[in-house]
N, C-alpha and C. Protein backbone atom coordinates (compact mmCIF):
# COMPACT_ATOMS: atom_id res chain seq x y z
N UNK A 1 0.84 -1.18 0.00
CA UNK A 1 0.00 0.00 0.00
C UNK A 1 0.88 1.24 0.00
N UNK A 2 0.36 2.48 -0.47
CA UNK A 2 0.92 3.58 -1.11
C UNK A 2 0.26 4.40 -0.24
N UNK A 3 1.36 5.77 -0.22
CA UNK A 3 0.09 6.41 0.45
C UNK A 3 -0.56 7.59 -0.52
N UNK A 4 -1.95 7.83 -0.21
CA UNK A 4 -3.33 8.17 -1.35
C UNK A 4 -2.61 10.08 -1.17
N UNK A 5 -2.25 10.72 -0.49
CA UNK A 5 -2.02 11.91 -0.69
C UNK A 5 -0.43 11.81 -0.93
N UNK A 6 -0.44 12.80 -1.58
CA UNK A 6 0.64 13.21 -2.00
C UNK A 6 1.03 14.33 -1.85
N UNK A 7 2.42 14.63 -0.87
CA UNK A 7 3.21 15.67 -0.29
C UNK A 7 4.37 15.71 -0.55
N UNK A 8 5.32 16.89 -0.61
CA UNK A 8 7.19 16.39 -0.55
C UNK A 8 7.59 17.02 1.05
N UNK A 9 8.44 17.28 0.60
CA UNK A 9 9.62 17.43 2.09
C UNK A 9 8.90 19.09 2.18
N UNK A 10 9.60 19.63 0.89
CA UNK A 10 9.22 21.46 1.11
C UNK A 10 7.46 21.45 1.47
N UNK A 11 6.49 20.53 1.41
CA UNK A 11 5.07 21.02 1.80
C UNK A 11 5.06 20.45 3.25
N UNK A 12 5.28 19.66 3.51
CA UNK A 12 5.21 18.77 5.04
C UNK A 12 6.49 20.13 6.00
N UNK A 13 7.37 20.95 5.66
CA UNK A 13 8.29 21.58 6.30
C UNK A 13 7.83 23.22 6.53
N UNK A 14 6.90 23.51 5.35
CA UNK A 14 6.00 24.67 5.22
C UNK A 14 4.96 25.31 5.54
N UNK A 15 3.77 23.76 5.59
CA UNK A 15 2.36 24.10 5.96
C UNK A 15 2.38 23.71 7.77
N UNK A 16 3.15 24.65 8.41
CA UNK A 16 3.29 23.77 9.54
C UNK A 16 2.71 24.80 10.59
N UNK A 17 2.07 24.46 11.72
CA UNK A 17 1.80 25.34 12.94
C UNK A 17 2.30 25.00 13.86
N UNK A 18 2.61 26.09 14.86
CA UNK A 18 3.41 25.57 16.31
C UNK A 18 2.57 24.90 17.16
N UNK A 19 3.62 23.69 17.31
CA UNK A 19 3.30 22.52 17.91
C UNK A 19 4.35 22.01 18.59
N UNK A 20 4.49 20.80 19.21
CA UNK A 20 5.42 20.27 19.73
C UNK A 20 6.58 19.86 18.48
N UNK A 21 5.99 19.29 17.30
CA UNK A 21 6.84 19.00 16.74
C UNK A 21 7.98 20.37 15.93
N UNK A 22 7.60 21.56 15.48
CA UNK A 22 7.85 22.68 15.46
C UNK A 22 9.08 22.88 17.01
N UNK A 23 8.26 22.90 18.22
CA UNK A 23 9.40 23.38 19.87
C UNK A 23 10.53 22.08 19.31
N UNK A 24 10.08 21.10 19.47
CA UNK A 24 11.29 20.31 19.09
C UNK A 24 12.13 20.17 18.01
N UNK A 25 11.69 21.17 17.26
CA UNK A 25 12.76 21.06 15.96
C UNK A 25 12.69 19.98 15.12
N UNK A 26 11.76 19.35 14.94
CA UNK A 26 11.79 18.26 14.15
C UNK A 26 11.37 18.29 12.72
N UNK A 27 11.96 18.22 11.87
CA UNK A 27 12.01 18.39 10.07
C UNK A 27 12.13 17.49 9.37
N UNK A 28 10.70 17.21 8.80
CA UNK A 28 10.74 16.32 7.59
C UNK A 28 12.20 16.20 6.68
N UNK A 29 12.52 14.95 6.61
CA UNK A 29 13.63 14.97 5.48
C UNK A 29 13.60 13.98 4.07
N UNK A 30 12.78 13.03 4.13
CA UNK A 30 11.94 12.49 2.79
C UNK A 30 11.06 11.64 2.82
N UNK A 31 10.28 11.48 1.66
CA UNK A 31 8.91 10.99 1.63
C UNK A 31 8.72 10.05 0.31
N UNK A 32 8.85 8.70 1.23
CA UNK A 32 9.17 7.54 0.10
C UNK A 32 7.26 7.10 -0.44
N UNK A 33 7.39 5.94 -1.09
CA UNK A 33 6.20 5.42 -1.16
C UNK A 33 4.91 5.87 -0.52
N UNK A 34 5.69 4.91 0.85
CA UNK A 34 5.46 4.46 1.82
C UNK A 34 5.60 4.67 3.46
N UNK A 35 6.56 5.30 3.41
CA UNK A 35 7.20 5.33 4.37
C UNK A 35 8.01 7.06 4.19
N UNK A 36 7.89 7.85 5.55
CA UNK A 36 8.28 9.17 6.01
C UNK A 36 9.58 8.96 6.83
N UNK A 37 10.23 10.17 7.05
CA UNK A 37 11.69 10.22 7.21
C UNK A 37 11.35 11.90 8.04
N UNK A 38 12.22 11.86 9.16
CA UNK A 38 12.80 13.12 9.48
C UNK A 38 14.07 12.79 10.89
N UNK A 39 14.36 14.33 11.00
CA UNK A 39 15.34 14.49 11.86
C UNK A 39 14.90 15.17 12.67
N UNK A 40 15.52 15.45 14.32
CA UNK A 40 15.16 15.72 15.37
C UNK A 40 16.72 15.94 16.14
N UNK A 41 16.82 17.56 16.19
CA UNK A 41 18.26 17.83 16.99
C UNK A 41 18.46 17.07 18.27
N UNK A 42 19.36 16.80 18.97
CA UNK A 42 19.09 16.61 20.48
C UNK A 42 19.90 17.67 20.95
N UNK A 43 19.45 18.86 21.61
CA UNK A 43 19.60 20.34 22.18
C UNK A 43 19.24 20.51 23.73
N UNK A 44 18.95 21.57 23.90
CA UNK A 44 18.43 22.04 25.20
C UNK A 44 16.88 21.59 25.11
N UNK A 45 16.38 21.61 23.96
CA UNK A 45 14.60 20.90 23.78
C UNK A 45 14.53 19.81 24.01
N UNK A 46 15.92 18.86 23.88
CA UNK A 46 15.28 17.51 23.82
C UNK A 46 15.82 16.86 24.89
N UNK A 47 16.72 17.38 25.46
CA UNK A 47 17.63 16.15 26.42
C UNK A 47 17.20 16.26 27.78
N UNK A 48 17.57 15.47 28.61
CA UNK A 48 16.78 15.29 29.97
C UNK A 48 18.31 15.74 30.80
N UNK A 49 17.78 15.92 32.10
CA UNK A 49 18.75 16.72 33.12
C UNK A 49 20.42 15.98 33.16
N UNK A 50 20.65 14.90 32.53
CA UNK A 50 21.44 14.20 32.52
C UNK A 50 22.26 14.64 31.41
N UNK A 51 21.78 15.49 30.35
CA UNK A 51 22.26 15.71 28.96
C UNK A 51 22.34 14.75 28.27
N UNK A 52 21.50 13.46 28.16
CA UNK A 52 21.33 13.03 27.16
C UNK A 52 19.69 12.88 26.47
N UNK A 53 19.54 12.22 25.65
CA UNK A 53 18.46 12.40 24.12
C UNK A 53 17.15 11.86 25.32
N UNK A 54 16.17 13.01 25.29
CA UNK A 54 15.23 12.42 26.51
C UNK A 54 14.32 11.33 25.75
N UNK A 55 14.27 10.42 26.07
CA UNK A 55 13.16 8.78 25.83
C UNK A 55 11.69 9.59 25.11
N UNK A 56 10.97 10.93 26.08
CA UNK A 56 10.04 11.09 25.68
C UNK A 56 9.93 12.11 24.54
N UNK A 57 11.23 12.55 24.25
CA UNK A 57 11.65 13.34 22.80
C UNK A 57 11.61 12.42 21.64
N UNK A 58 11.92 11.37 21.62
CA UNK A 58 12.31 10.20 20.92
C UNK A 58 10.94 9.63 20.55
N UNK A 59 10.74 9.35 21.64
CA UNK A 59 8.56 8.88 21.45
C UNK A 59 8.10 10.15 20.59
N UNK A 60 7.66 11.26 20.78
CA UNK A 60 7.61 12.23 19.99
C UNK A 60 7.80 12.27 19.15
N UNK A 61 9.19 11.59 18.56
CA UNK A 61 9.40 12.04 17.44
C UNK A 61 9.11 10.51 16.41
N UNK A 62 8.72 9.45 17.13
CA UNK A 62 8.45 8.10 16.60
C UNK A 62 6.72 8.45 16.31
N UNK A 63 6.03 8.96 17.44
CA UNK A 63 4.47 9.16 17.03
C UNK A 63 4.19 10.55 16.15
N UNK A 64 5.22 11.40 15.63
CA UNK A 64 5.02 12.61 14.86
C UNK A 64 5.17 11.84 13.54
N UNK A 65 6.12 10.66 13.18
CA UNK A 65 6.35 9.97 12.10
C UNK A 65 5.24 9.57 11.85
N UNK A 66 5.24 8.03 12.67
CA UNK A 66 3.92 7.88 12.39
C UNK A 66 2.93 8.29 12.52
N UNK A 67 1.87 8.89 12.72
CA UNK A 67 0.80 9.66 12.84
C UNK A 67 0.14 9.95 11.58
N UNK A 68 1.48 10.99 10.56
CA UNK A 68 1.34 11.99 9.79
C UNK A 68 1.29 10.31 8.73
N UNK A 69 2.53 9.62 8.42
CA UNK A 69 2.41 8.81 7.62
C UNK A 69 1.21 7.74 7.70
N UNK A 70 0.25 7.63 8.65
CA UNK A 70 -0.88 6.75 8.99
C UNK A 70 -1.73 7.82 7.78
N UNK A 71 -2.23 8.94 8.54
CA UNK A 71 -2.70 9.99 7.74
C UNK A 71 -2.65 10.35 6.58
N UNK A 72 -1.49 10.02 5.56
CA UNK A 72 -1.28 10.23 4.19
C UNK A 72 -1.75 9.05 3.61
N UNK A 73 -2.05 7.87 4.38
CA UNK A 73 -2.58 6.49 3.77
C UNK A 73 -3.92 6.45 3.67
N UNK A 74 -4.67 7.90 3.94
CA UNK A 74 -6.07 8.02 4.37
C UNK A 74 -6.95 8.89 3.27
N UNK A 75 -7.74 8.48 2.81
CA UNK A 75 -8.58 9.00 2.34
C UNK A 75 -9.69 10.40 2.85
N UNK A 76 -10.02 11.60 1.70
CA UNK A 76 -10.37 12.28 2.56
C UNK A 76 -11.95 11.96 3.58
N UNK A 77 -12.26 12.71 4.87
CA UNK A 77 -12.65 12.80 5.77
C UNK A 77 -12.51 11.27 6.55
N UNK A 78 -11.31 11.14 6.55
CA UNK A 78 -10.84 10.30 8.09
C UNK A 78 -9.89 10.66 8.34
N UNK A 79 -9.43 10.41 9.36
CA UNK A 79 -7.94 10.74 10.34
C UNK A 79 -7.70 9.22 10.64
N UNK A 80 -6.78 9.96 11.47
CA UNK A 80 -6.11 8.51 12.60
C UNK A 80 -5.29 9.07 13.98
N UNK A 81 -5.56 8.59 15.09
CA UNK A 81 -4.92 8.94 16.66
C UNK A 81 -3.89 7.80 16.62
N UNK A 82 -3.32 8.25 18.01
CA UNK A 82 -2.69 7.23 18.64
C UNK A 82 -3.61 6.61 19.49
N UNK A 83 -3.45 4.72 19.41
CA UNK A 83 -3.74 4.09 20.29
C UNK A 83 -2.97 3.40 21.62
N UNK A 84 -2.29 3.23 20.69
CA UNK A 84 -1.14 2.90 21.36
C UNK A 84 0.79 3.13 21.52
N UNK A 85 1.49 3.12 21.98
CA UNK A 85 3.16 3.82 21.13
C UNK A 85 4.31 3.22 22.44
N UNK A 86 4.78 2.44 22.35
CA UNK A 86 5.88 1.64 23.11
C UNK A 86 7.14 1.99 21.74
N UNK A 87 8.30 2.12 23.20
CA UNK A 87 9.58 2.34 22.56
C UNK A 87 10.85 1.55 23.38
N UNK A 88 11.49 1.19 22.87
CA UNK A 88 12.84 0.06 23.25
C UNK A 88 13.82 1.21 22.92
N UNK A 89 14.69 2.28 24.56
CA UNK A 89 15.40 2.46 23.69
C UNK A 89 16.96 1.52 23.99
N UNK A 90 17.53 2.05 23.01
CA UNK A 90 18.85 1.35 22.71
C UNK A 90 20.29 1.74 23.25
N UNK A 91 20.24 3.43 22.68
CA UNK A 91 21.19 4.21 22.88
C UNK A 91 21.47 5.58 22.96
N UNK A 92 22.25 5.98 24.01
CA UNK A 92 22.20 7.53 24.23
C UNK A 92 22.54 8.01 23.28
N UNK A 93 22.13 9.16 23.26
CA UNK A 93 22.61 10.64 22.38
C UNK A 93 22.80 11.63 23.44
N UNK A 94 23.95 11.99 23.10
CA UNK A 94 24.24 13.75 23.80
C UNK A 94 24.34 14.65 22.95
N UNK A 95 24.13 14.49 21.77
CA UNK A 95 24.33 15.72 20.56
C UNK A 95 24.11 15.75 19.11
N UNK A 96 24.10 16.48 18.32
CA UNK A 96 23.62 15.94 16.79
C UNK A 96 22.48 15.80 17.04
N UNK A 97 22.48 15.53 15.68
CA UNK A 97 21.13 15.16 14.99
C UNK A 97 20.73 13.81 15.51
N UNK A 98 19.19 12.98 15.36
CA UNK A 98 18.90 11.84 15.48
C UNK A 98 18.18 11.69 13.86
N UNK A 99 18.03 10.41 13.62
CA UNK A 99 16.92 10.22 12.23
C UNK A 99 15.78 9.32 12.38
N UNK A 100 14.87 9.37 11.81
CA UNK A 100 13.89 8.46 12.45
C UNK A 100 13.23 8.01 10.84
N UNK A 101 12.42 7.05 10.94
CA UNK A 101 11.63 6.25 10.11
C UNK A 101 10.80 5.64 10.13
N UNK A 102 9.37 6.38 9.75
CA UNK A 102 8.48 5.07 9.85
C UNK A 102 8.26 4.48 8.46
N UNK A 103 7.56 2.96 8.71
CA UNK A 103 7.54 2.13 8.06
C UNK A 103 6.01 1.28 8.70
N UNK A 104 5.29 1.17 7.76
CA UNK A 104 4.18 0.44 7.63
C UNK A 104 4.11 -1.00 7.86
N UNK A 105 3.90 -1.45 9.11
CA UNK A 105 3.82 -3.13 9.36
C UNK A 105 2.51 -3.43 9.38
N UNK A 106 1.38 -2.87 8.99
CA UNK A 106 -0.43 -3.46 9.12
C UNK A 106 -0.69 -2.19 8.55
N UNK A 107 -1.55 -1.66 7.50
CA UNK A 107 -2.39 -0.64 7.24
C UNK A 107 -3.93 -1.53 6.90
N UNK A 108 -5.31 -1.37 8.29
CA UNK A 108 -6.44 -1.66 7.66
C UNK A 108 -7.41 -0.50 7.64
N UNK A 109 -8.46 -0.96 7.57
CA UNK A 109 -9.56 -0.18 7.54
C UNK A 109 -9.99 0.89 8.86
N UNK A 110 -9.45 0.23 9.70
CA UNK A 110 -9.91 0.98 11.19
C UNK A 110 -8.32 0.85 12.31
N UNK A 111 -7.18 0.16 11.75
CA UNK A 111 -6.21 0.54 12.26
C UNK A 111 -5.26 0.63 11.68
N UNK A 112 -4.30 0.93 11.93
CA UNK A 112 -2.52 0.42 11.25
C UNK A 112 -1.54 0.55 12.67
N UNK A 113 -0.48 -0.25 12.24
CA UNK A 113 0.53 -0.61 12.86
C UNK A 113 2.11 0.41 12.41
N UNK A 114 2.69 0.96 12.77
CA UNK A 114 3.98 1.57 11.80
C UNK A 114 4.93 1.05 12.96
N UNK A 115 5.91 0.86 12.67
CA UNK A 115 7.62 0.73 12.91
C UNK A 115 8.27 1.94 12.75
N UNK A 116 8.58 2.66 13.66
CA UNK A 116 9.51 3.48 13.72
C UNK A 116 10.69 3.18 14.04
N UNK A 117 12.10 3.53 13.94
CA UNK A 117 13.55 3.30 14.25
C UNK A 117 14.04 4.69 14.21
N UNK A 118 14.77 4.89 15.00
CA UNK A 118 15.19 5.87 14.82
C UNK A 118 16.94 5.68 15.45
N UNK A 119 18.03 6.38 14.46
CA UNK A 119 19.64 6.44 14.76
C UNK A 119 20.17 7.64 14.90
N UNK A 120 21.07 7.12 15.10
CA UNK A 120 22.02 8.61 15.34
C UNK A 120 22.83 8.66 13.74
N UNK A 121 24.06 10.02 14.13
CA UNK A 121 24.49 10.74 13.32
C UNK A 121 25.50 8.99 12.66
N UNK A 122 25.82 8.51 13.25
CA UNK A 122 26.11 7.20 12.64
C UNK A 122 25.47 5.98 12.25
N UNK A 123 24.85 5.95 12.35
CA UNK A 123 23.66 5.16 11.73
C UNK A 123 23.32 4.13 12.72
N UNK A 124 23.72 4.31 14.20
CA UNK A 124 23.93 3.05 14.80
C UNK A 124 22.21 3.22 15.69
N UNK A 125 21.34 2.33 15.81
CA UNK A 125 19.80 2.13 16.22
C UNK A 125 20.03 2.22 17.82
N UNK A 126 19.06 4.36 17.75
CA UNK A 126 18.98 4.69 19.39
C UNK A 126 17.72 4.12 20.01
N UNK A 127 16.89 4.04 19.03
CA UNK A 127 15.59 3.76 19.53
C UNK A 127 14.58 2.91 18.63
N UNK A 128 13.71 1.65 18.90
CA UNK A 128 12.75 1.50 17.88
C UNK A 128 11.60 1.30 18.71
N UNK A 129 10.76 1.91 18.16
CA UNK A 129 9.09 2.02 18.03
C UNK A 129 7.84 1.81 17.43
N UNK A 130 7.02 1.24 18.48
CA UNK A 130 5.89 0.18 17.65
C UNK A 130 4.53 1.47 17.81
N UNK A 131 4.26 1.87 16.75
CA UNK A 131 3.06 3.29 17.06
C UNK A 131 1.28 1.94 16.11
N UNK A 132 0.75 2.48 17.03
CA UNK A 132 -0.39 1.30 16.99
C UNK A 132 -1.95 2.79 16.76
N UNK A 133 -2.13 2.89 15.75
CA UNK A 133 -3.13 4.18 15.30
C UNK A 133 -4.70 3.42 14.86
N UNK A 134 -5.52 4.49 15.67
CA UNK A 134 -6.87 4.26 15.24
C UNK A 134 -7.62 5.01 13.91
N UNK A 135 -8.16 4.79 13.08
CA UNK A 135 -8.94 5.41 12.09
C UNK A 135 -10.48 5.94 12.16
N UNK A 136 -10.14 6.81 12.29
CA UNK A 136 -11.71 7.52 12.45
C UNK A 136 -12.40 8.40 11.54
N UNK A 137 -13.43 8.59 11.57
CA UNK A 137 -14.30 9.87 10.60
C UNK A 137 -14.00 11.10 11.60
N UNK A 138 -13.94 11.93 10.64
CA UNK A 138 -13.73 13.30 10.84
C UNK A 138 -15.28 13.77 11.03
């Protein structure tokens, strides 16, 4: 499955209002098939008192992936929430950039499943995430 709207990087980075994902700095960086892509600094916004990449910045930025990419698989007047969003993480960050990815493991009629992962500036896996979305009428 494909997703039914069609956006690039410059419209998903443009049509945007302040939100969490905006405070956190987080920027679309490409838009496959299927599957959405962005980055997320780890700064003074994201890190926890310890200075490293805070767990619930990371969730954030696994349910901002998926969410939007559930949503582009949608036809108009429905949406989709979170139902559910568990994360394993792996590995600290104290700096740089992070990258994240979702990826479609179930798209149905009234739910989908996405896989998020998300690495650091080396490609090595800080975090992966299971985002579990409901489909609803608008």
């Amino acid at each position: 499955m494909q997703f039914i709207k069609q956006v690039t990087v410059e419209m998903l980075n443009t049509h945007r209002h302040p939100d969490m994902t905006t405070h956190l700095g987080i920027e679309f960086t490409e838009v496959g098939e299927n599957w959405l892509a962005a980055k997320m600094p780890v700064d003074e916004r994201t890190r926890q008192p310890l200075g490293l990449l805070h767990g619930g910045a990371s969730v954030a930025l696994a349910e901002t992936l998926g969410s939007l990419a559930g949503y582009l698989m949608l036809p108009e007047g429905k949406a989709c929430v979170g139902l559910e969003i568990n994360a394993n993480h792996i590995r600290s960050v104290r700096q740089g950039y992070v990258f994240g990815k979702a990826v479609p493991l179930h798209i149905g009629k009234t739910t989908h499943v996405w896989e998020i992962k998300i690495h650091d500036q080396e490609q090595r896996l800080v975090c992966v995430s299971r985002l579990t979305l409901a489909v609803i009428d608008l």
